[in-house]
C-alpha atoms as a PDB file:
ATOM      1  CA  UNK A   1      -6.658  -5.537 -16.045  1.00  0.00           C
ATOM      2  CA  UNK A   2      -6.578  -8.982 -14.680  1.00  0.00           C
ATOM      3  CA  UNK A   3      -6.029 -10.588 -11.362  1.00  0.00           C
ATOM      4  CA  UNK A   4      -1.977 -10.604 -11.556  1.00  0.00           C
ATOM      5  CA  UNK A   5      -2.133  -7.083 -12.519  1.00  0.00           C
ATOM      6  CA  UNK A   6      -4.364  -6.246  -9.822  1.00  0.00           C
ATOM      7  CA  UNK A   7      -1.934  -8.328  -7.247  1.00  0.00           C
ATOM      8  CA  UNK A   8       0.775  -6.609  -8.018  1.00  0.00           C
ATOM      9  CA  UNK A   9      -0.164  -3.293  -7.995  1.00  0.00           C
ATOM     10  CA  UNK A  10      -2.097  -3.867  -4.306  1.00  0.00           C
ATOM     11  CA  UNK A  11       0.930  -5.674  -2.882  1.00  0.00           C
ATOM     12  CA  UNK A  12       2.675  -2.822  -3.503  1.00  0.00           C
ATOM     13  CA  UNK A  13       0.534  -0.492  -1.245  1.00  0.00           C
ATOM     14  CA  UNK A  14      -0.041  -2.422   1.340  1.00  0.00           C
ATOM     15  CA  UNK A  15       2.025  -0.551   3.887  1.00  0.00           C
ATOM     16  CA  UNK A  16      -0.082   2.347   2.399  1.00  0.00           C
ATOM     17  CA  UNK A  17      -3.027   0.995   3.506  1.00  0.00           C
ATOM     18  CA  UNK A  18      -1.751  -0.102   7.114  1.00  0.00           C
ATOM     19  CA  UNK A  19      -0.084   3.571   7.336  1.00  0.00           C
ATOM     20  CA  UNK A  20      -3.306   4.995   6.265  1.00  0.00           C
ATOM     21  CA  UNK A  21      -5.605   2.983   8.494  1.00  0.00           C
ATOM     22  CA  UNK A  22      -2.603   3.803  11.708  1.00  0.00           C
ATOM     23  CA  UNK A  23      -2.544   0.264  12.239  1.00  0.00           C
ATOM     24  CA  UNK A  24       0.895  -1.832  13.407  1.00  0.00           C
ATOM     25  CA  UNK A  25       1.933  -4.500  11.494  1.00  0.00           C
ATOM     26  CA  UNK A  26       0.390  -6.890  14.279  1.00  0.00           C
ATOM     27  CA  UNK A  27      -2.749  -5.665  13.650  1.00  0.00           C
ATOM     28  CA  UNK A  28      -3.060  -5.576  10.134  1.00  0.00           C
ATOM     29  CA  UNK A  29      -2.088  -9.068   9.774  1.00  0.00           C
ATOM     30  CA  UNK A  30      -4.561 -10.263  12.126  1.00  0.00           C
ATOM     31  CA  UNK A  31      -6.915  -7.944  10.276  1.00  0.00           C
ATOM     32  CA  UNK A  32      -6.222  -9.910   6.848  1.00  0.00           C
ATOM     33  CA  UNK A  33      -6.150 -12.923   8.361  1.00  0.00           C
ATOM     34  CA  UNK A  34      -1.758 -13.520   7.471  1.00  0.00           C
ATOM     35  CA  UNK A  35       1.023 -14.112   9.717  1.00  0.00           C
ATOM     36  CA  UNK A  36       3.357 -11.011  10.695  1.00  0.00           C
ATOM     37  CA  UNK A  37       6.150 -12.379   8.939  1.00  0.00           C
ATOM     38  CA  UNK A  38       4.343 -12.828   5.183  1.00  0.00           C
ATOM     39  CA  UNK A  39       2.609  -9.119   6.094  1.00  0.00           C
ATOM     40  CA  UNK A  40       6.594  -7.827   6.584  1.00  0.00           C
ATOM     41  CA  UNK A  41       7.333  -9.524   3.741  1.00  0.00           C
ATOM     42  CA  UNK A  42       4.766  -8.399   1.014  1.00  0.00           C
ATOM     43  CA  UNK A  43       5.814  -4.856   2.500  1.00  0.00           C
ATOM     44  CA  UNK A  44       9.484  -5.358   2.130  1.00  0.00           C
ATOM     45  CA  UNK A  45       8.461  -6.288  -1.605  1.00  0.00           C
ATOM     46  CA  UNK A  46      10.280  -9.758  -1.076  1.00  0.00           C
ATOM     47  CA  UNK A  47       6.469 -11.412  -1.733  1.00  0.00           C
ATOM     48  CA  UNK A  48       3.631 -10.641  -3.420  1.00  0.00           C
ATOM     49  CA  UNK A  49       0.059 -11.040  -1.859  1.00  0.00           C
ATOM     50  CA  UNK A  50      -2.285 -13.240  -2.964  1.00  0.00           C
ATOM     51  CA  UNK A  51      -5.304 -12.706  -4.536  1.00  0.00           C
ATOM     52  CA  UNK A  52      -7.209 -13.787  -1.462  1.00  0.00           C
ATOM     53  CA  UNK A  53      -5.254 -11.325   0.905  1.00  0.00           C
ATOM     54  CA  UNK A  54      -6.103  -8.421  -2.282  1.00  0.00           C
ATOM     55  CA  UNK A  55      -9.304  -9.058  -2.048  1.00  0.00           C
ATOM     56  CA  UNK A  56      -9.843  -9.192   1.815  1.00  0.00           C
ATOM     57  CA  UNK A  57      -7.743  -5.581   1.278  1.00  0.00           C
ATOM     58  CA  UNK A  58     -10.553  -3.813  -1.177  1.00  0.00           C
ATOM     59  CA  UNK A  59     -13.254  -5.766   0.984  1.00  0.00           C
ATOM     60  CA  UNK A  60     -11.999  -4.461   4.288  1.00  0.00           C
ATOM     61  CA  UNK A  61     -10.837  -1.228   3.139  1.00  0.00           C
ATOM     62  CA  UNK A  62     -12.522   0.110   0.191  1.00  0.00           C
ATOM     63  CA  UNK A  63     -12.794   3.270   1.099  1.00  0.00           C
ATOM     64  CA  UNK A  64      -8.992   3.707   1.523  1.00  0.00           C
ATOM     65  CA  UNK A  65      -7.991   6.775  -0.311  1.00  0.00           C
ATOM     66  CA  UNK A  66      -4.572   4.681  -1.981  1.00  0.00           C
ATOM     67  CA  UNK A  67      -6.974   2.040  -2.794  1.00  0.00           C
ATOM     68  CA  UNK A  68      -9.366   3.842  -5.090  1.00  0.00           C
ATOM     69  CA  UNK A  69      -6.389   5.790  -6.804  1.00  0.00           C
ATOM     70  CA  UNK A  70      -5.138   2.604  -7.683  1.00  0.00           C
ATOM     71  CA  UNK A  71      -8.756   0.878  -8.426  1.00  0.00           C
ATOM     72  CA  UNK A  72     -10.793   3.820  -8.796  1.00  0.00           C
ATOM     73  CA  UNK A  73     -14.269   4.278  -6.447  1.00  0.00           C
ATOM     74  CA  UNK A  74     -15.624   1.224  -6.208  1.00  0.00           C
ATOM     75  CA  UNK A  75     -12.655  -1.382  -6.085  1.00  0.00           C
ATOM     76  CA  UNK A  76     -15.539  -4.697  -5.181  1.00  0.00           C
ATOM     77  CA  UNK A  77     -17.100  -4.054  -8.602  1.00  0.00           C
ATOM     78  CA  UNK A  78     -13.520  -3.977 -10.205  1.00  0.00           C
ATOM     79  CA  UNK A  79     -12.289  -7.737  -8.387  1.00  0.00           C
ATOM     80  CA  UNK A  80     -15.719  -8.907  -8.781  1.00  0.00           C
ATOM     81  CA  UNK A  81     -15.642  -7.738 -12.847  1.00  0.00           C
ATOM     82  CA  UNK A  82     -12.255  -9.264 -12.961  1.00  0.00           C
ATOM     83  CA  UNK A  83     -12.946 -12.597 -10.890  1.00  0.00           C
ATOM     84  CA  UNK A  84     -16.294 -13.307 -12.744  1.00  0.00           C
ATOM     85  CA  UNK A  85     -14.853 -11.573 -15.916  1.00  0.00           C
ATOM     86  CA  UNK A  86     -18.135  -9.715 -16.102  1.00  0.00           C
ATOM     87  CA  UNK A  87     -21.263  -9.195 -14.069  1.00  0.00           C
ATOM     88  CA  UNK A  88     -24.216  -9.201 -15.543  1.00  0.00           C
ATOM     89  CA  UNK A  89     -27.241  -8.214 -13.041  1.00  0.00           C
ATOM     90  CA  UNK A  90     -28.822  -5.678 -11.554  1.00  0.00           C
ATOM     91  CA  UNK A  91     -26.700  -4.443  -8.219  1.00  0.00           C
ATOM     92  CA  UNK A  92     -26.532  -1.443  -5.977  1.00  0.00           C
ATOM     93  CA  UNK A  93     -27.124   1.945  -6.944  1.00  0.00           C
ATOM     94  CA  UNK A  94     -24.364   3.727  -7.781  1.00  0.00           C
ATOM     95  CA  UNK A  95     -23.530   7.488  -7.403  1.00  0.00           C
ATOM     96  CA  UNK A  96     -23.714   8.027 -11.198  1.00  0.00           C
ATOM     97  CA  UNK A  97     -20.253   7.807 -12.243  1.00  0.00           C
ATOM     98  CA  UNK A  98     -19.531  11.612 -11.513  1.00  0.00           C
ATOM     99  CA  UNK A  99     -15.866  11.017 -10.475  1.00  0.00           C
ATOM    100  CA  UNK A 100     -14.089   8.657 -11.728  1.00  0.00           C
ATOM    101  CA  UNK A 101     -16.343   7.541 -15.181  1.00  0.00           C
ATOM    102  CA  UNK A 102     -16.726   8.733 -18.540  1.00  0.00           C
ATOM    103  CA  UNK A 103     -19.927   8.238 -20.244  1.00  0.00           C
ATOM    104  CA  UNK A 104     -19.245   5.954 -23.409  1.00  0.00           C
ATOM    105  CA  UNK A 105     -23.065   5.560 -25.021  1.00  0.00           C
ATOM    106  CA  UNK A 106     -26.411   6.513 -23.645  1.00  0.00           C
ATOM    107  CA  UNK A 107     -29.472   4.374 -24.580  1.00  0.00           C
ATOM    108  CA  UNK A 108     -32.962   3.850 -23.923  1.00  0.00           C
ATOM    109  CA  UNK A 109     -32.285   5.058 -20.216  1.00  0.00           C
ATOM    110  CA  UNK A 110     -28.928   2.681 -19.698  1.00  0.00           C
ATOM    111  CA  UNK A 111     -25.678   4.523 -20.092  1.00  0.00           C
ATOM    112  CA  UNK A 112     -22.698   3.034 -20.530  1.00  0.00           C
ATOM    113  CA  UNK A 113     -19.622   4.308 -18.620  1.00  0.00           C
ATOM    114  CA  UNK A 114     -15.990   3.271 -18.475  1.00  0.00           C
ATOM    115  CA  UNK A 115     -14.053   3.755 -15.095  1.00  0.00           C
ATOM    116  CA  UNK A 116     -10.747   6.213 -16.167  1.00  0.00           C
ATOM    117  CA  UNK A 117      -8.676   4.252 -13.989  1.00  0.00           C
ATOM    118  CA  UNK A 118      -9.379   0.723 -14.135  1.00  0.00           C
ATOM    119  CA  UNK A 119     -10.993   0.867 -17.909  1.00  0.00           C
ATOM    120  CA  UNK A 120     -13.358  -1.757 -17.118  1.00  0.00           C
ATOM    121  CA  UNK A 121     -17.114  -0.670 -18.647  1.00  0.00           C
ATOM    122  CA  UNK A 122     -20.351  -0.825 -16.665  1.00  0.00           C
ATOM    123  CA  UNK A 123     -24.054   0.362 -17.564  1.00  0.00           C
ATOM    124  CA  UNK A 124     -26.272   2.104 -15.063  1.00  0.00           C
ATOM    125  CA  UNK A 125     -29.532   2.973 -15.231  1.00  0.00           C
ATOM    126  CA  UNK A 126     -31.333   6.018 -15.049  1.00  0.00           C
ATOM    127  CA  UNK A 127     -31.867   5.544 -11.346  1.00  0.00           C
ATOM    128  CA  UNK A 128     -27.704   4.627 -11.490  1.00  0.00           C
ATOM    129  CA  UNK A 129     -28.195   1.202 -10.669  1.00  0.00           C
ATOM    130  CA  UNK A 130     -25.570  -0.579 -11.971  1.00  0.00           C
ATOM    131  CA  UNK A 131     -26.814  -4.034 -14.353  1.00  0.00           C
ATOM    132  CA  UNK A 132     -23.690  -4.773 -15.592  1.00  0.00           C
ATOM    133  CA  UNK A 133     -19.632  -4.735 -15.983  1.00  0.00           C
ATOM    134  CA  UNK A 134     -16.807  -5.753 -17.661  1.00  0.00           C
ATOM    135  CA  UNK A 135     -13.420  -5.430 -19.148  1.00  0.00           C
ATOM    136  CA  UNK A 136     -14.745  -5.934 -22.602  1.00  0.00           C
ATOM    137  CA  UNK A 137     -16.418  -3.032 -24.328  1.00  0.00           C
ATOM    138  CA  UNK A 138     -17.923  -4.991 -27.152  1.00  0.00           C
ATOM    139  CA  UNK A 139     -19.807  -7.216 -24.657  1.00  0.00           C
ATOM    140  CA  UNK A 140     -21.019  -4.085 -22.752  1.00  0.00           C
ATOM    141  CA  UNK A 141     -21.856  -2.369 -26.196  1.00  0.00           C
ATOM    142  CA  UNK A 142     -23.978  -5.342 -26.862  1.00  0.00           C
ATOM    143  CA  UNK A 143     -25.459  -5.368 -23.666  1.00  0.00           C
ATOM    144  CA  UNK A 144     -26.604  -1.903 -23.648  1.00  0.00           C
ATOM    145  CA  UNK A 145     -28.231  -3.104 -27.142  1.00  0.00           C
ATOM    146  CA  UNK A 146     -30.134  -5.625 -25.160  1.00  0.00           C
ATOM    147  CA  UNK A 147     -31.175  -3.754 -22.730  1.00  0.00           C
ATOM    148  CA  UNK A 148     -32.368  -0.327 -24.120  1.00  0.00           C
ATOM    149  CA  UNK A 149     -34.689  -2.833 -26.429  1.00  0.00           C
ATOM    150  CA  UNK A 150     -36.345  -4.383 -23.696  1.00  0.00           C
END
């Protein structure tokens, strides 16, 4: 998954969002800081968003039921995995990865989990405090190496 990919597939459901939220097209520009016409436009599929209105999306709206079927749960970690390419430090405590995870590796008290929608990897902690993510699973392998031994 990369930042196109992630475009594209948003752009897509932005009316989604707006329907789901109940706000006019007015609104929901103002909301994601575009005009009305590039809002009717991205909807009409003539334009794609950009990755600035995307993110402003997930940001303002992560809890939008069409954006974590397209994302998964926690749609911030997933643009900030893909922006940064990984993220490597401890962050907020997750809920464990009950839903939408499958557990890859367990060690030393880190498990590492990969999200069954977006496929990116993270490793939590027994607490479920999240230390790191990212689309490549022999990074995160080798990160749950490092940390289990220290």
């Amino acid at each position: 998954m990369d930042q196109q990919m992630i475009v594209e597939q948003l752009s897509s459901k932005l009316k989604l969002v707006r329907v789901e939220n109940g706000y006019t097209q007015d609104r929901m520009a103002v909301i994601l800081g575009i005009s009305k016409k590039t809002l009717v436009q991205i909807e009409k599929g003539r334009t794609g968003a950009g990755w600035t209105t995307v993110v402003a999306m997930c940001a303002l709206f992560r809890d939008s039921e069409v954006i974590q079927n397209t994302l998964g749960a926690e749609p911030i970690e997933v643009l900030e995995t893909v922006a940064h390419e990984h993220v490597d430090r401890p962050k907020q405590r997750t809920m464990g990865g009950k839903v939408w995870w499958s557990k890859v590796e367990e060690r030393g008290g880190f498990t590492l989990q990969q999200n069954v929608i977006s496929q990116h990897y993270r490793i939590i902690d027994d607490q479920f405090y999240r230390y790191f993510s990212s689309f490549d699973q022999e990074e995160a392998l080798d990160k749950l190496k490092k940390l289990s031994i220290s």
